[in-house]
N, C-alpha and C. Protein backbone atom coordinates (compact mmCIF):
# COMPACT_ATOMS: atom_id res chain seq x y z
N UNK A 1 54.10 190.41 66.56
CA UNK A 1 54.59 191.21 67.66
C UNK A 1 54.79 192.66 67.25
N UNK A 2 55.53 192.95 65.98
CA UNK A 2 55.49 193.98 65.84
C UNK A 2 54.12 194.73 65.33
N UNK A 3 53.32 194.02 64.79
CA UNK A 3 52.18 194.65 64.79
C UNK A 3 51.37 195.48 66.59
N UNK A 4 51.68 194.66 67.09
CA UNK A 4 50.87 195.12 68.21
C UNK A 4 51.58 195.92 68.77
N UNK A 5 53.18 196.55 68.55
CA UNK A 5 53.94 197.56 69.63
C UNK A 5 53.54 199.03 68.48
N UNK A 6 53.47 198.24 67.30
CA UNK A 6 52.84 199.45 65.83
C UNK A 6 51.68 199.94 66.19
N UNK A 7 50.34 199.09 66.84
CA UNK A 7 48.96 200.03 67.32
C UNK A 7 49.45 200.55 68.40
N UNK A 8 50.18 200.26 69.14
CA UNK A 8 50.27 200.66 70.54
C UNK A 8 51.16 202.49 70.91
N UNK A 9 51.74 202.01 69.83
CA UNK A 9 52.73 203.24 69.65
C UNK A 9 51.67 204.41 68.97
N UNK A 10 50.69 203.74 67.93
CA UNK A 10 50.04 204.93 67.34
C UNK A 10 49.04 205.28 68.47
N UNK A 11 48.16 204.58 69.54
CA UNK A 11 47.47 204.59 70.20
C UNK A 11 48.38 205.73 71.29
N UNK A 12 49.18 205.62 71.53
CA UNK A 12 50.27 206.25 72.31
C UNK A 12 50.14 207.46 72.37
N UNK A 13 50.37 207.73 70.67
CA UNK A 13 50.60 208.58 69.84
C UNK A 13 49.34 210.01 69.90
N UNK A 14 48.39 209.69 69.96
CA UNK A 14 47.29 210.30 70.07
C UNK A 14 47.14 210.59 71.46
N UNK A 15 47.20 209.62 72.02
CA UNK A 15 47.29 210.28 73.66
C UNK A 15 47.98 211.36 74.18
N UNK A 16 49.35 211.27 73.82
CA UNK A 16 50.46 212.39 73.72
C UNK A 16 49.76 213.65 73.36
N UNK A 17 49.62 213.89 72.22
CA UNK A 17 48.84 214.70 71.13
C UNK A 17 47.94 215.48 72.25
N UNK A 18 46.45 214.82 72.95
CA UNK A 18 45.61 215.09 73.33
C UNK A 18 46.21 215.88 74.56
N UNK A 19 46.87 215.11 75.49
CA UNK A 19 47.43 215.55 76.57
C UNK A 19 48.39 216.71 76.62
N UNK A 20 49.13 216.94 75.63
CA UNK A 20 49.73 218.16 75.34
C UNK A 20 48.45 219.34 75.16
N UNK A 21 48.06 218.83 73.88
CA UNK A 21 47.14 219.67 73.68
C UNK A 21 46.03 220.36 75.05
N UNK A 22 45.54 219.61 75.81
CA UNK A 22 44.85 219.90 76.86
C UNK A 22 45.39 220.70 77.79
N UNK A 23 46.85 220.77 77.95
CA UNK A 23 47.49 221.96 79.08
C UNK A 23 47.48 223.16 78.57
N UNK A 24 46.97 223.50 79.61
CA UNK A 24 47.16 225.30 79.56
C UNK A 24 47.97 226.19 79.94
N UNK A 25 47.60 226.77 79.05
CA UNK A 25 49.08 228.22 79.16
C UNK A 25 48.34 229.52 79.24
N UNK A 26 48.88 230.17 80.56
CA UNK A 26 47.92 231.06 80.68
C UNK A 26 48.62 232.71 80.18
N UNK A 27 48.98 232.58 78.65
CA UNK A 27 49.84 233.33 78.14
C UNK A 27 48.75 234.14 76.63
N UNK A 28 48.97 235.60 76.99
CA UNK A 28 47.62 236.23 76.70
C UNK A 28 48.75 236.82 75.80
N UNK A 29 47.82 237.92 75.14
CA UNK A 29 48.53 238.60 74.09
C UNK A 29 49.79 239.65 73.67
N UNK A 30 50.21 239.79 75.38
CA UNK A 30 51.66 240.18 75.82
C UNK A 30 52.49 238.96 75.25
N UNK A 31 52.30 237.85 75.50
CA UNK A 31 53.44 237.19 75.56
C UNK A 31 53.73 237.23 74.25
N UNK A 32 53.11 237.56 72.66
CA UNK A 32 53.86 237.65 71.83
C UNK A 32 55.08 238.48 71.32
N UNK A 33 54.79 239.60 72.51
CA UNK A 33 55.68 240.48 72.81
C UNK A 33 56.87 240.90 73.62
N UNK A 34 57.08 239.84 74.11
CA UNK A 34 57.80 239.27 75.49
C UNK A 34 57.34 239.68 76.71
N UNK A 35 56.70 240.26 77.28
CA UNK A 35 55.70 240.69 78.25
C UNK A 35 55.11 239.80 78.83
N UNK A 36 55.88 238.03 79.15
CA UNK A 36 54.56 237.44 79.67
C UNK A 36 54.04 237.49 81.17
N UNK A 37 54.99 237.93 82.09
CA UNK A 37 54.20 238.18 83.41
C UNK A 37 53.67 237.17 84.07
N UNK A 38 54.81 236.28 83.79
CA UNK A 38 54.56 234.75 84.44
C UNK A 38 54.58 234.64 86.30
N UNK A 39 53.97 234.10 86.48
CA UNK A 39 53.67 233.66 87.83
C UNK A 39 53.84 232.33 88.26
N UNK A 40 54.82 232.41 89.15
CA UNK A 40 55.39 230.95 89.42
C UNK A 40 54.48 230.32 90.21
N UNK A 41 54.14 229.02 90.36
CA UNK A 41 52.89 228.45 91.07
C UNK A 41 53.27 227.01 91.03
N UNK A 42 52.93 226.37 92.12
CA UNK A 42 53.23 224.45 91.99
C UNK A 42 51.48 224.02 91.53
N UNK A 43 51.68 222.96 90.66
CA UNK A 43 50.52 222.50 90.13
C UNK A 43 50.08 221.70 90.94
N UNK A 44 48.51 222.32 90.57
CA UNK A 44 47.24 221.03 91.60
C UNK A 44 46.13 220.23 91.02
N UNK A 45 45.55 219.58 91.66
CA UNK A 45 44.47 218.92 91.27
C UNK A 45 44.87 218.09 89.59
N UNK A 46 43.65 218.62 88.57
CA UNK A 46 44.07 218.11 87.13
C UNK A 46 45.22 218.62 86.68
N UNK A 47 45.20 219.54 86.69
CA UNK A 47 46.70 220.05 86.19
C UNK A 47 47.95 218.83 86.89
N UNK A 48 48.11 218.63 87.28
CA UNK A 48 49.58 217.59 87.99
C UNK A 48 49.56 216.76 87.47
N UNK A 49 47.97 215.95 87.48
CA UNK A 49 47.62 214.55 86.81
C UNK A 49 48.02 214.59 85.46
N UNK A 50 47.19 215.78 84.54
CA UNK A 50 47.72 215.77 83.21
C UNK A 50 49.34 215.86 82.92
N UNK A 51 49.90 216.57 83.94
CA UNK A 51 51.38 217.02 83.66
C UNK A 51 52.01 215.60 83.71
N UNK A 52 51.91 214.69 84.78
CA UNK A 52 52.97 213.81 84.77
C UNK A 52 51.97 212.26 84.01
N UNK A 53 50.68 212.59 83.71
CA UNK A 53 50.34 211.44 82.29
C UNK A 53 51.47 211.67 81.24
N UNK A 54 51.16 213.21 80.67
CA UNK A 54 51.96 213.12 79.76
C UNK A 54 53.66 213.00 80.07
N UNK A 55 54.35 212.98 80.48
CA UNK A 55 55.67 212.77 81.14
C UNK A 55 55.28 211.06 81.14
N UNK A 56 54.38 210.11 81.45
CA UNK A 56 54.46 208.83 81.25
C UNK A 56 54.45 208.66 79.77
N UNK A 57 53.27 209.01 79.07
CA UNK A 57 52.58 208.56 78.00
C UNK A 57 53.69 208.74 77.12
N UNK A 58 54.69 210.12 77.19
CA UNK A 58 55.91 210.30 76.37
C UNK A 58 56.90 209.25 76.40
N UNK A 59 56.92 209.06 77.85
CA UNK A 59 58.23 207.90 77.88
C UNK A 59 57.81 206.93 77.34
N UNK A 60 56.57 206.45 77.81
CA UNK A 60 55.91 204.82 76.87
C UNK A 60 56.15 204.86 75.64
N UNK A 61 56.15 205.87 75.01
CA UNK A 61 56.10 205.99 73.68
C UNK A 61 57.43 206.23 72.90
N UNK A 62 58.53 206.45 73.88
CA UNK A 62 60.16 206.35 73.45
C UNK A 62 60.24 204.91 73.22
N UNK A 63 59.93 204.23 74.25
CA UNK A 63 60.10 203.22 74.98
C UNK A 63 59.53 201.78 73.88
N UNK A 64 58.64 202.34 73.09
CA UNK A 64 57.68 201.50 72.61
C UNK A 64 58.54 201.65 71.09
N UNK A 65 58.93 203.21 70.79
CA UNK A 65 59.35 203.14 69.97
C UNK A 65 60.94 202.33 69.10
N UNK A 66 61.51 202.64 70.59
CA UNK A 66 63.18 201.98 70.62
C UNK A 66 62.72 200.36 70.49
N UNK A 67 61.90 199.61 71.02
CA UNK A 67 61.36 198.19 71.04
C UNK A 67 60.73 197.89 69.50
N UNK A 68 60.43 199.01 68.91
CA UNK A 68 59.76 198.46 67.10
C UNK A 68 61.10 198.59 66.57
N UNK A 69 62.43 199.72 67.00
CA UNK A 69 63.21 199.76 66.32
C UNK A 69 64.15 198.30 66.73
N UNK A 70 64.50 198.01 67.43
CA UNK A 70 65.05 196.77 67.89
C UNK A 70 64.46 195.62 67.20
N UNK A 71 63.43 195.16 67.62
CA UNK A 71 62.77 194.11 67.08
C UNK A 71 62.58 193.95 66.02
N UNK A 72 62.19 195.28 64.85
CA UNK A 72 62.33 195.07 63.61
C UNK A 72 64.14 194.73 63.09
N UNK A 73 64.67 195.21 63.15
CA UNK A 73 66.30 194.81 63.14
C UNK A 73 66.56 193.35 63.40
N UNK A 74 65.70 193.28 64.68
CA UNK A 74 66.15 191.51 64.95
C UNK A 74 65.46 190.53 64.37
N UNK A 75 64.39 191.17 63.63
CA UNK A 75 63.43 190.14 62.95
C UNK A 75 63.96 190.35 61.45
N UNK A 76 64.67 191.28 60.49
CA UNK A 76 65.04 191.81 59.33
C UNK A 76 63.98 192.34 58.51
N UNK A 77 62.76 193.03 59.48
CA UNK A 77 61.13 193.64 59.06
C UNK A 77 61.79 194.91 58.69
């Protein structure tokens, strides 16, 4: 059992990763300067989808993680 919440979590894990990685920030070379000149906007299309995958894929992955920590405890792994 705990093997399979262990791939699942690393499988998780990479998803997270990717999905972070994939959002964009449309923050140019002002913003290292505090200058970013942000523009407030509600998200559409891919952008939303990616936003609230990752908002799942994160929680799965609390979720998955608190369950290896439990289970290993209750098993003495």
């Amino acid at each position: 059992m705990l093997k399979i919440i262990s791939i699942t979590q690393l499988i998780l894990a990479i998803l997270l990763v990717v999905s972070i990685m994939l959002q964009h920030r449309g923050t140019g070379l002002g913003g290292i300067f505090g200058a970013e000149g942000n523009v407030y906007r509600s998200k559409r299309g891919l952008e939303k989808v990616l936003f609230n995958s990752t908002i799942v894929i994160g929680t799965l992955f609390v979720l998955f993680s608190l369950s290896y920590i439990f289970l290993g405890a209750k098993l003495g792994s």
